[in-house]
Protein backbone atom coordinates (compact mmCIF):
# COMPACT_ATOMS: atom_id res chain seq x y z
CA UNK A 1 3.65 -25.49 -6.42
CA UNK A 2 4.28 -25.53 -10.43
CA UNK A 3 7.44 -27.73 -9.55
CA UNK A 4 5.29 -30.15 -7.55
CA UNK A 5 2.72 -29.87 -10.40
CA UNK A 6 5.05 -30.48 -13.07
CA UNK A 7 6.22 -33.44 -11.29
CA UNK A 8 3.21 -35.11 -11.51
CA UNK A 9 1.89 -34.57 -7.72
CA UNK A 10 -1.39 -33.31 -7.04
CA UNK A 11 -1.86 -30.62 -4.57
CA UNK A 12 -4.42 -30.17 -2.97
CA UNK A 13 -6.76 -29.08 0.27
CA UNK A 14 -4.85 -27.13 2.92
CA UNK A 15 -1.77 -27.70 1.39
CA UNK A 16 -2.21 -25.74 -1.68
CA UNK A 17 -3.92 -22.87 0.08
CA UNK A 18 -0.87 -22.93 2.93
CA UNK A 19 1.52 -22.67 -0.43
CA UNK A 20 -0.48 -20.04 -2.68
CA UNK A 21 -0.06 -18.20 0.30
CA UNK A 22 3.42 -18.25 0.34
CA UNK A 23 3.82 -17.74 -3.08
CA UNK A 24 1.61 -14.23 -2.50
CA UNK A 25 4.65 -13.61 -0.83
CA UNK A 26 7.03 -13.14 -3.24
CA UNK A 27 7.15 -10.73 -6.08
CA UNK A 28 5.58 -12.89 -8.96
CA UNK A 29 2.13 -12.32 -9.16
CA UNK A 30 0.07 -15.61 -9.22
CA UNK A 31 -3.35 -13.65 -9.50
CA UNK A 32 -4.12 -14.64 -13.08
CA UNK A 33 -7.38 -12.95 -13.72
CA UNK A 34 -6.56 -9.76 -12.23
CA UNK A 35 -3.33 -9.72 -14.63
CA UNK A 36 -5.71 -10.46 -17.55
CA UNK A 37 -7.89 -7.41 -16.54
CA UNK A 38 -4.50 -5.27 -16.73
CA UNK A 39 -3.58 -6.63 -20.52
CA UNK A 40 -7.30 -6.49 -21.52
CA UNK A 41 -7.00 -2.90 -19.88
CA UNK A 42 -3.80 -2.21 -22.14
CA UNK A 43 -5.10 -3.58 -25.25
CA UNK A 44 -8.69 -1.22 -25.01
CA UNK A 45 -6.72 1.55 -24.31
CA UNK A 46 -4.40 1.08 -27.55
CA UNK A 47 -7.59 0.42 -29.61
CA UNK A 48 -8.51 3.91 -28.13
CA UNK A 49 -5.36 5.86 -28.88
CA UNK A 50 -4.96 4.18 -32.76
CA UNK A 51 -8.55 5.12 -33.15
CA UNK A 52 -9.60 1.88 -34.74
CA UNK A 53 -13.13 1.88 -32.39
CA UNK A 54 -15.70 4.35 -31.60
CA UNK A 55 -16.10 5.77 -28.52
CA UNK A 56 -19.20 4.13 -27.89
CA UNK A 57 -17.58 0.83 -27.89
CA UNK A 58 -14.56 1.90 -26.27
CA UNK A 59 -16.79 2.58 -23.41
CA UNK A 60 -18.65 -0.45 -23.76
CA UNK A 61 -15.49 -2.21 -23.54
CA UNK A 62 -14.71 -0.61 -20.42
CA UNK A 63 -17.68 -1.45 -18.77
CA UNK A 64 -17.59 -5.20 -19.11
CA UNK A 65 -14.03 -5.11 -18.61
CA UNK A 66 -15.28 -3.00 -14.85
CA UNK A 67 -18.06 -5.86 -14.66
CA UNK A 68 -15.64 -8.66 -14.87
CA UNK A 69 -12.83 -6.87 -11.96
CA UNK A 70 -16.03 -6.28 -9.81
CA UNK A 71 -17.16 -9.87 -9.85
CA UNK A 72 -12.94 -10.96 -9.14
CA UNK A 73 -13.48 -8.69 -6.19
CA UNK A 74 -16.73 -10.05 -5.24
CA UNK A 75 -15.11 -13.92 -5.45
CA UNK A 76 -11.74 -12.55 -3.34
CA UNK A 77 -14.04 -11.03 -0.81
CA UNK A 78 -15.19 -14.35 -0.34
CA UNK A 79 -12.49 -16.31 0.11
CA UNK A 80 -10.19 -13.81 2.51
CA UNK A 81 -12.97 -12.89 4.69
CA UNK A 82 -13.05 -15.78 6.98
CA UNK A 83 -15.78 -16.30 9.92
CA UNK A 84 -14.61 -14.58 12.61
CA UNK A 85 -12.78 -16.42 15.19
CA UNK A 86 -15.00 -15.29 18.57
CA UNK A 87 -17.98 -15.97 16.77
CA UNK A 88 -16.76 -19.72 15.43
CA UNK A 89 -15.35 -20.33 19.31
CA UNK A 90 -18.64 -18.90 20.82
CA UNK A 91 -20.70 -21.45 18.38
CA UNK A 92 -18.98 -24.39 19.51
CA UNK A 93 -18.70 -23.51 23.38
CA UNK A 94 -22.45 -22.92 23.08
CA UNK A 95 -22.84 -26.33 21.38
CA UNK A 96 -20.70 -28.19 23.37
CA UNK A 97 -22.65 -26.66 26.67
CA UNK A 98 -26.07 -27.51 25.30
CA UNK A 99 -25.05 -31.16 24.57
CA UNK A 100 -23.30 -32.01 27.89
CA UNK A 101 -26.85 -30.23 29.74
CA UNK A 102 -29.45 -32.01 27.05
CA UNK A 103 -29.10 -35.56 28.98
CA UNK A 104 -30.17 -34.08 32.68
CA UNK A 105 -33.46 -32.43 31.05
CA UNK A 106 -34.72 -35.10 29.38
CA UNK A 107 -33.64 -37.96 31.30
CA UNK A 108 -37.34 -37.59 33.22
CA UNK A 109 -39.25 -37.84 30.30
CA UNK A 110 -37.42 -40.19 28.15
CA UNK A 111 -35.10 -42.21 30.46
CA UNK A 112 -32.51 -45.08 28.59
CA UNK A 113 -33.84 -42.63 25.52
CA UNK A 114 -31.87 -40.20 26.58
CA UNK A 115 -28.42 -41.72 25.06
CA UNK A 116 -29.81 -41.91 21.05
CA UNK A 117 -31.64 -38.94 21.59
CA UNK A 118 -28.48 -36.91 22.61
CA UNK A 119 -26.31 -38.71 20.05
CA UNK A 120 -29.00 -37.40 17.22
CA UNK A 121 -28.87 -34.20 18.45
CA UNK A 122 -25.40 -33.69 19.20
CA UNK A 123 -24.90 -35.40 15.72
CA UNK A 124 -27.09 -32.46 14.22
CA UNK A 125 -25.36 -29.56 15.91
CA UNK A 126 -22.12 -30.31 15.06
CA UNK A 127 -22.63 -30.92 11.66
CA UNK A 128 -24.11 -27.79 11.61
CA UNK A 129 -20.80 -26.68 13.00
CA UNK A 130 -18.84 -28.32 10.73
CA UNK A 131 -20.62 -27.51 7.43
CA UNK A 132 -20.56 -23.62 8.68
CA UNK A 133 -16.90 -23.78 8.31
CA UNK A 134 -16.63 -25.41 5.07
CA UNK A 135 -19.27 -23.04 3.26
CA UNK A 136 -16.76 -20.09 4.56
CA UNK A 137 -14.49 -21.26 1.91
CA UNK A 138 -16.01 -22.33 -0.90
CA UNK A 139 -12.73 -22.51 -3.29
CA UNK A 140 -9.93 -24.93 -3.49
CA UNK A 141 -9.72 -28.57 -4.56
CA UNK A 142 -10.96 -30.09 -1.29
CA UNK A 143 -14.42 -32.60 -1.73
CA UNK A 144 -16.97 -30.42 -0.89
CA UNK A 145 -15.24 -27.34 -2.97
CA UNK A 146 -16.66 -25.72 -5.56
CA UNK A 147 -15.40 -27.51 -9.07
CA UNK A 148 -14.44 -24.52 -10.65
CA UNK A 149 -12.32 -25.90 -13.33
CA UNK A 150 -15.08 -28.05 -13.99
CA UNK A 151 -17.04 -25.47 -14.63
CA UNK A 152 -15.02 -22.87 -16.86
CA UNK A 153 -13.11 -26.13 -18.99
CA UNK A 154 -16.20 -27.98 -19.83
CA UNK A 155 -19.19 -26.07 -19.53
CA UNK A 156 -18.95 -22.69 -20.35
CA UNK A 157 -15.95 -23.57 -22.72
CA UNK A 158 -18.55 -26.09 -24.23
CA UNK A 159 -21.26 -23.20 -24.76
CA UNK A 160 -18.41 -21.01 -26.33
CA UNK A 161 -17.22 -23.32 -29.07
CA UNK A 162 -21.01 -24.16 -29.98
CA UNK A 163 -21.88 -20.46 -29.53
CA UNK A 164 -18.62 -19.27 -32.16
CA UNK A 165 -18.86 -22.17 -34.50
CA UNK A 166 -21.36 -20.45 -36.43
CA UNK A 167 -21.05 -17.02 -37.85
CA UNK A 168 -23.76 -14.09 -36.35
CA UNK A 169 -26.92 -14.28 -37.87
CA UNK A 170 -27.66 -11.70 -40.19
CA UNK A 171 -30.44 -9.07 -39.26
CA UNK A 172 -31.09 -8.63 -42.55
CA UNK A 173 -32.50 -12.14 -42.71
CA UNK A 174 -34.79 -12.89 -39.68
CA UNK A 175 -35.11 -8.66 -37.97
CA UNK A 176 -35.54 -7.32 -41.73
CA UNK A 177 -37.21 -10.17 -43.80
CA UNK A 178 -39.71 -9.39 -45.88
CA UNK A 179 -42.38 -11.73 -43.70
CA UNK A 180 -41.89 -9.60 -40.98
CA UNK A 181 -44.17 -6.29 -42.42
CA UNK A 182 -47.36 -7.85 -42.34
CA UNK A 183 -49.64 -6.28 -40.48
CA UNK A 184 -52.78 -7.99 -40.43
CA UNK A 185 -53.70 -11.34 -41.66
CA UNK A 186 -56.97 -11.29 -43.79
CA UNK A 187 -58.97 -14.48 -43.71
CA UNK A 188 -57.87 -15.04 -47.15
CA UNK A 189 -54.38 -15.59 -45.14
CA UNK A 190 -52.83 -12.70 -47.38
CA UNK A 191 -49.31 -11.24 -45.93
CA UNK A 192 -49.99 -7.07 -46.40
CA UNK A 193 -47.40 -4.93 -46.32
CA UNK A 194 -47.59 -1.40 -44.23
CA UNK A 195 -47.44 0.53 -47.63
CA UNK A 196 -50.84 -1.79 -49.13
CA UNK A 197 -52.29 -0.80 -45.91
CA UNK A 198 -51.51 3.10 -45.73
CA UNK A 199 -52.81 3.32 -49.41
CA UNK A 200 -56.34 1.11 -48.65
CA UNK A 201 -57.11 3.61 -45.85
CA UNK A 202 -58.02 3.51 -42.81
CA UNK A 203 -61.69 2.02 -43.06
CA UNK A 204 -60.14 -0.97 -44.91
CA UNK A 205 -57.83 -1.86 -42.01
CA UNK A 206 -60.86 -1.52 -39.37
CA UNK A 207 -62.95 -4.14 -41.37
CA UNK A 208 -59.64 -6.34 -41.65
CA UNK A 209 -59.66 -6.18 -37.92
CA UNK A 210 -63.53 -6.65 -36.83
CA UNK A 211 -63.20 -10.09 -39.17
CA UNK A 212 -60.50 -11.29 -37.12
């Protein structure tokens, strides 16, 4: 597959799954995120012998870095668990049953009808059918696929870069500002501190409050 790539033809569909699977195969490990969980597994756990964290965040570390395997397990649940095959074959035999017996009930009640009506149903069932089998695998680079590199090379990689192009605010100046120990506003639109308040008493802050 990276020779094909390389060479400038795209894989895709059936094709690519019927080769990843081959690949599987053989003793190179193509499962990318799973073998960055094991060097983001490595890399916490030498922050943890130096001693260059806390525990606290070592744990924390370990928990997102748990998070992120359990949703890779979630998404490879998903795509080896396939619809089983009795069910998909009893779906269709049903289908197929219903449409050949539709025409003999209605033909009574709707006569030359009967052909559209059939066709429109028939039309509806299958599709049915048919979309029930692509939903039950939602990844790969067929049409109705999910766009996955879509969505983690523009999108969230787009949120990133805006998100790290600016340093992290400071606490200091929106959580710990100054503006934000005022208690009550008086109608003189004064900004109190706590302190002003503790020292006025407590029948000064009940009059503040029965004005506003």
């Amino acid at each position: 597959m990276e020779w094909l790539t390389k060479s400038g033809w795209e894989v895709k569909g059936k094709t690519a799954a019927k080769l990843r699977a081959k690949i599987r195969d053989t003793t190179k490990s193509h499962n990318i995120p799973l073998e960055m969980s094991l060097y983001l597994s490595s890399y916490i756990a030498a922050l943890q012998n130096r001693k260059q964290a806390d525990a606290q965040t070592i744990s924390n570390l370990f928990t997102s870095l748990n998070q992120l395997v359990d949703a890779l397990t979630g998404l490879e649940r998903i795509l080896t668990t396939p619809i089983p095959f009795s069910y998909s074959i009893h779906l269709w035999l049903v289908s197929l049953i219903y449409c050949f017996a539709l025409p003999f009930e209605i033909w009574s009640a709707l006569k030359w009808l009967t052909i559209p009506a059939t066709v429109i149903v028939s039309f509806a069932f299958f599709g049915f059918l048919v979309a029930g089998e692509e939903i039950e695998n939602p990844f790969g680079y067929d049409r109705n696929d999910l766009n996955l590199d879509h969505f983690t090379g523009h999108i969230i990689k787009n949120e990133l870069r805006a998100i790290t192009s600016a340093p992290p605010p400071n606490p200091s100046r929106w959580a710990f500002a100054a503006e934000n120990d005022s208690l009550v506003f008086t109608s003189s639109a004064e900004r109190i501190t706590p302190e002003v308040w503790m020292q006025r008493g407590a029948v000064t802050m009940q009059k503040a409050m029965s004005v506003l």
